[in-house]
C-alpha atoms as a PDB file:
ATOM      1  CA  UNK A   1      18.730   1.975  27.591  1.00  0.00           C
ATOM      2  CA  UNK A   2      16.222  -0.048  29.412  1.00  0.00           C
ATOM      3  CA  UNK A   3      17.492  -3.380  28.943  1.00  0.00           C
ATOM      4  CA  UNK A   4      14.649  -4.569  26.990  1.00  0.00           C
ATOM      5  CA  UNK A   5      17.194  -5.992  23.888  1.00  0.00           C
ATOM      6  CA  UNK A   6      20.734  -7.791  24.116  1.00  0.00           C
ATOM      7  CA  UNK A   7      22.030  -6.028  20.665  1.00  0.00           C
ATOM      8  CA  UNK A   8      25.887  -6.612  19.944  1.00  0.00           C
ATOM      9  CA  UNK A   9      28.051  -6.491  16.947  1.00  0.00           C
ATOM     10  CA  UNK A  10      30.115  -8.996  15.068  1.00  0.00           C
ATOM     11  CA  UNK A  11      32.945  -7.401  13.625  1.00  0.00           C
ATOM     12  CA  UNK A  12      33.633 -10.941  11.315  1.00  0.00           C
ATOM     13  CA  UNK A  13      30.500 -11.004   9.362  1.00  0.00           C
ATOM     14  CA  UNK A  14      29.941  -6.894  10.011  1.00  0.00           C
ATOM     15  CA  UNK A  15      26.404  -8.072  11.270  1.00  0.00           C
ATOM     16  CA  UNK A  16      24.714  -6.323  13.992  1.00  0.00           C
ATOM     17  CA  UNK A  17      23.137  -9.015  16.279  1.00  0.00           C
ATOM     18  CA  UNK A  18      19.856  -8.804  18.095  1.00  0.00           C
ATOM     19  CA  UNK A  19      19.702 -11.434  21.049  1.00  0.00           C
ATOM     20  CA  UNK A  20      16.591 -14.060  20.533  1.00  0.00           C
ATOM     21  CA  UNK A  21      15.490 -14.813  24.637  1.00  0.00           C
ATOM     22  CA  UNK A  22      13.750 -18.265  26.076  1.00  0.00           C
ATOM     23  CA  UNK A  23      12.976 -16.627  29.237  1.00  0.00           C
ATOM     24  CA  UNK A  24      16.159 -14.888  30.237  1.00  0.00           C
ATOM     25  CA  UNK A  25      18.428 -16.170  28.429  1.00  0.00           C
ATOM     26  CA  UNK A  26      19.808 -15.434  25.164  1.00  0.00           C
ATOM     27  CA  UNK A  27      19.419 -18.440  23.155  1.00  0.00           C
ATOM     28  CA  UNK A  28      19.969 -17.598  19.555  1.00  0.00           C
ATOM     29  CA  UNK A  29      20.810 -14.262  17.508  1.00  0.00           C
ATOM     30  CA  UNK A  30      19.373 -12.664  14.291  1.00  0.00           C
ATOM     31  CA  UNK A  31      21.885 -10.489  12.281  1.00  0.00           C
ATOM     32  CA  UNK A  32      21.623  -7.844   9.793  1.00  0.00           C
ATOM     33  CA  UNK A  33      24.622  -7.345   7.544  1.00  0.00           C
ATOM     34  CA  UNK A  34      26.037  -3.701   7.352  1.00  0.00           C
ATOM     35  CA  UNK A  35      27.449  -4.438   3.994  1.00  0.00           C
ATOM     36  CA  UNK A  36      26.939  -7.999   2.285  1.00  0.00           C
ATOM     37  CA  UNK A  37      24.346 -10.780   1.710  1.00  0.00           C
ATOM     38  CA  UNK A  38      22.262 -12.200   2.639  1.00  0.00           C
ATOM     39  CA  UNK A  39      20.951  -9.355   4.427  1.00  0.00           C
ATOM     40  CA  UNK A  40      19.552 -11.138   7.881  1.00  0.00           C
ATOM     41  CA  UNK A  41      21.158 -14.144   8.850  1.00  0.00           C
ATOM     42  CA  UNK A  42      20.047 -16.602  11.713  1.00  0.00           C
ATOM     43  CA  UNK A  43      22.503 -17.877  14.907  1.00  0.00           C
ATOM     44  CA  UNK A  44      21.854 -20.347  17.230  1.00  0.00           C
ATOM     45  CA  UNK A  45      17.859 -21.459  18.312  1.00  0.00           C
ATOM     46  CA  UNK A  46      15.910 -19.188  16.498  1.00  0.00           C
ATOM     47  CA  UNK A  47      12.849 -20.886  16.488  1.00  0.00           C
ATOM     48  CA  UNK A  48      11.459 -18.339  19.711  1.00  0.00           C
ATOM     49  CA  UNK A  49      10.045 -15.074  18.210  1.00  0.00           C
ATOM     50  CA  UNK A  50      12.319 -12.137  18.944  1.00  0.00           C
ATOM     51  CA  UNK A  51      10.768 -10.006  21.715  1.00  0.00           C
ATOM     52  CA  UNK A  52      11.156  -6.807  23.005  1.00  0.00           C
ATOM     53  CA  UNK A  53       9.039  -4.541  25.443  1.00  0.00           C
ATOM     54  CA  UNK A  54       7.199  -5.640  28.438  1.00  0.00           C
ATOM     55  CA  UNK A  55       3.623  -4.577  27.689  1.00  0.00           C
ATOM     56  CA  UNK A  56       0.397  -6.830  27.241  1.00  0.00           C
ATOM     57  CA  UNK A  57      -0.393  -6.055  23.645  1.00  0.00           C
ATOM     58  CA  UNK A  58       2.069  -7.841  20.982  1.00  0.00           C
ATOM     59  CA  UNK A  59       2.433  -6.200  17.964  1.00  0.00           C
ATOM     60  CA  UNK A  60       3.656  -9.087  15.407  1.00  0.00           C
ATOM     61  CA  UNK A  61       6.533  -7.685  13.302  1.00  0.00           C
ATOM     62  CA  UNK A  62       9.031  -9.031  10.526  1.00  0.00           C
ATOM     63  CA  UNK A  63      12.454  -7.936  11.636  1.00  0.00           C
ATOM     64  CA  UNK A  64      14.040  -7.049  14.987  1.00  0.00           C
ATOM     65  CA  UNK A  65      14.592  -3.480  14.381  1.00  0.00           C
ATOM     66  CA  UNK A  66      10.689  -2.508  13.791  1.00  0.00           C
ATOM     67  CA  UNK A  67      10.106  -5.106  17.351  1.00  0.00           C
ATOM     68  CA  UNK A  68      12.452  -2.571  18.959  1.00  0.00           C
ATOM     69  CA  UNK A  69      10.600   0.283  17.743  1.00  0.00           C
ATOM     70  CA  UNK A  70       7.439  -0.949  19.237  1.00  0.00           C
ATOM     71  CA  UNK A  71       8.974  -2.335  22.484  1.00  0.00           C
ATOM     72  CA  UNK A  72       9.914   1.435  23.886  1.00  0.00           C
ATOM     73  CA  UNK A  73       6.225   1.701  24.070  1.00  0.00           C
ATOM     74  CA  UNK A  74       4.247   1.816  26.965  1.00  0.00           C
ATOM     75  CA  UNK A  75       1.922  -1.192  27.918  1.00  0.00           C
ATOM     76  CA  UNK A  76       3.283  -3.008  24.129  1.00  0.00           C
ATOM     77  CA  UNK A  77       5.847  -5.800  23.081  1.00  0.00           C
ATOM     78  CA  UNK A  78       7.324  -5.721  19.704  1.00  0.00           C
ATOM     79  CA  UNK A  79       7.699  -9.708  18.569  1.00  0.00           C
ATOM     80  CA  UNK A  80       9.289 -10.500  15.672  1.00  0.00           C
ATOM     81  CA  UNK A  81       8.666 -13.694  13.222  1.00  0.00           C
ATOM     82  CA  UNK A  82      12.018 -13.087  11.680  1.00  0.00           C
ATOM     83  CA  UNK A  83      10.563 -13.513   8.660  1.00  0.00           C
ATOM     84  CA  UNK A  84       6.690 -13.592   7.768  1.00  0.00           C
ATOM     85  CA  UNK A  85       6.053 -17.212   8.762  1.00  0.00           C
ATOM     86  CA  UNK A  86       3.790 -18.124  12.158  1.00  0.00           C
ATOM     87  CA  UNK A  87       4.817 -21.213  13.287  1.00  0.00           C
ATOM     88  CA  UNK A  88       3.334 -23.606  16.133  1.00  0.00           C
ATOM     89  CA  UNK A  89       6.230 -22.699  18.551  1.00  0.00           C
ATOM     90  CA  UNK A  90       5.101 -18.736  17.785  1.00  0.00           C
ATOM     91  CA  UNK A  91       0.811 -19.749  17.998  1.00  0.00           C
ATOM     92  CA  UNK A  92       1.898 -20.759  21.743  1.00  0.00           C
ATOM     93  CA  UNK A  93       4.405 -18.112  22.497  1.00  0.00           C
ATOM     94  CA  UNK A  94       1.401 -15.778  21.595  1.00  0.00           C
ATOM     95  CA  UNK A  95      -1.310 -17.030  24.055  1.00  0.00           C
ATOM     96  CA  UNK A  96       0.601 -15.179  26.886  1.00  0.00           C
ATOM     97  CA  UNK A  97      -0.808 -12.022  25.448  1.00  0.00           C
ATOM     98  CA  UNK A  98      -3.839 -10.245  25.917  1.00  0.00           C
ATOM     99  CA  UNK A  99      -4.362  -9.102  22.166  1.00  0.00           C
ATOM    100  CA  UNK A 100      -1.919  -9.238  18.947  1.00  0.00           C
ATOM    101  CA  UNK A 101      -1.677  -6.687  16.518  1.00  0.00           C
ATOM    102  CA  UNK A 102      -0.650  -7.816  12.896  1.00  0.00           C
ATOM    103  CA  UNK A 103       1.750  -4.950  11.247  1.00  0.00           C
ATOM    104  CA  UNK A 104       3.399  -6.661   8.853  1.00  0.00           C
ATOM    105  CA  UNK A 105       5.722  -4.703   6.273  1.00  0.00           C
ATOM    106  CA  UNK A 106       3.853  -3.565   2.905  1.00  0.00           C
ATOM    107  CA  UNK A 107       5.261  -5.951   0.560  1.00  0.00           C
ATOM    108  CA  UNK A 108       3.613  -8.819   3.292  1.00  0.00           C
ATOM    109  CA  UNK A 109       0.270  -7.442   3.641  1.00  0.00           C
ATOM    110  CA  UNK A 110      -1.224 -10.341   2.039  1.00  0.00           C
ATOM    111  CA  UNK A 111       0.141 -12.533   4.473  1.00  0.00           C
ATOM    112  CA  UNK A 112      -1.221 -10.320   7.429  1.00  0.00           C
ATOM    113  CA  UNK A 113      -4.866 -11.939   6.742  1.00  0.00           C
ATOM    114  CA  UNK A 114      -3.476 -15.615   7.100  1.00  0.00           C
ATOM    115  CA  UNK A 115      -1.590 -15.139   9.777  1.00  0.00           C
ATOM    116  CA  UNK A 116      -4.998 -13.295  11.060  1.00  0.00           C
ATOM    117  CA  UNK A 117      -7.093 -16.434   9.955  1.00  0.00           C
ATOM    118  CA  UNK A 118      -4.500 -18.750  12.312  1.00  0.00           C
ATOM    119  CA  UNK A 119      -4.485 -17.039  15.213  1.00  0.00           C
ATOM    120  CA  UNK A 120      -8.159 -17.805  15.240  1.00  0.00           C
ATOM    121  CA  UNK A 121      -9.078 -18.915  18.953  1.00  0.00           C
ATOM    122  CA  UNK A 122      -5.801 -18.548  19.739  1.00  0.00           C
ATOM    123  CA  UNK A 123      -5.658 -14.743  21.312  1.00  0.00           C
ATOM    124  CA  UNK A 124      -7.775 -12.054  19.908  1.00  0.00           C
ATOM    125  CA  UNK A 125      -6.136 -10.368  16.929  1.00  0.00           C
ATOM    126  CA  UNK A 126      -6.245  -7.362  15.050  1.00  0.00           C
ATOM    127  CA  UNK A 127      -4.041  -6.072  11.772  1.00  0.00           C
ATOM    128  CA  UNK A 128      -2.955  -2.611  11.078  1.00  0.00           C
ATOM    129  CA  UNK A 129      -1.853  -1.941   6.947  1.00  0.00           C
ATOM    130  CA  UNK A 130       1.132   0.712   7.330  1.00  0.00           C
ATOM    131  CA  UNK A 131       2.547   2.369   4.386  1.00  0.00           C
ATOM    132  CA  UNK A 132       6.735   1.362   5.503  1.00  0.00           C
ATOM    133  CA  UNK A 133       8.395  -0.799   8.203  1.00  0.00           C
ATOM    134  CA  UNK A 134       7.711   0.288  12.212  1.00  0.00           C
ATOM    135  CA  UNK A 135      11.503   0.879  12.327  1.00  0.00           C
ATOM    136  CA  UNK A 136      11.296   3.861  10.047  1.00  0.00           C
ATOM    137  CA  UNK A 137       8.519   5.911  12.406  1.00  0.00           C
ATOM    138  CA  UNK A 138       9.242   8.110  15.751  1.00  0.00           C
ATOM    139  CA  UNK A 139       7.075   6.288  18.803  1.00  0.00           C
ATOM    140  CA  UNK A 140       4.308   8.632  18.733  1.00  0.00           C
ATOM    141  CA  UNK A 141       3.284   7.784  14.905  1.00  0.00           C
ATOM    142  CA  UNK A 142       3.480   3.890  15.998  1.00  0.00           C
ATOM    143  CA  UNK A 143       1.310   4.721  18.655  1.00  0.00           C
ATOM    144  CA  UNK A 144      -1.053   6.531  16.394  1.00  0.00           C
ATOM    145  CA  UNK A 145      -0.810   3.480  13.946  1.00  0.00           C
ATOM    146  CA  UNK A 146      -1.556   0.877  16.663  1.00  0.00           C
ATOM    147  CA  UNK A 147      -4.191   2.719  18.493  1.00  0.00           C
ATOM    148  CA  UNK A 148      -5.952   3.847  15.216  1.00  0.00           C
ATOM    149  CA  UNK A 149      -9.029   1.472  15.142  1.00  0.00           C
END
């Protein structure tokens, strides 16, 4: 509704695809299957994080849907790895910010603290342990969870 994601569906793999932006324009695409494998598949350049919101906080996700979650959020962008690897492209595109909150998914909370260890000088971070994917909570519990210190 606010223009904050490019989100369209292709009816030949059955994927819905979330738009990957340099800038403003859409460069690559991540898609999640509605019925087959491999669950998330990658189009295009993908090697941008996936962003959404416009706010000076980044909360680092996995997947597009839980960025999405956190991008209707006042004064926070939801940026996904696509994955759970921080690479250099990411380290740079997350300079711009004034503070990055880890919040991994459960199964990667191990991964949190290394990802914590490289961002190191980079931009102040933080990392909040949550109990199931962003995606899954209404915006006033990821509020709570980002704002609980």
């Amino acid at each position: 509704e606010k223009g904050l994601v490019t989100i369209v569906y292709a009816p030949v793999e059955n994927r819905v695809m979330f738009g990957i932006r340099n800038n403003k324009h859409i460069i690559g695409y991540t898609g999640r299957s509605l019925t087959s494998k491999p669950k998330w598949k990658k189009f295009g350049d993908t090697t941008h994080l996936f962003s959404c919101g416009l706010g000076p906080i980044g909360v680092l996700v996995e997947d597009a849907p839980s960025a999405c979650a956190v991008g209707v959020l006042e004064g926070y962008t939801g940026l996904s790895l696509l994955g759970t690897t921080l690479t250099r492209q990411h380290k740079q595109e997350l300079k711009s910010y004034k503070q990055i909150i880890i919040c991994l998914d459960p199964d990667a909370s191990s991964k949190s603290f290394s990802i914590l260890k490289s961002l190191d000088c980079i931009v102040p971070a933080t990392i909040r342990l949550i109990t199931d994917d962003l995606k899954w909570f209404k915006p006033d519990k990821i509020k709570e969870i980002l704002e609980n210190v």
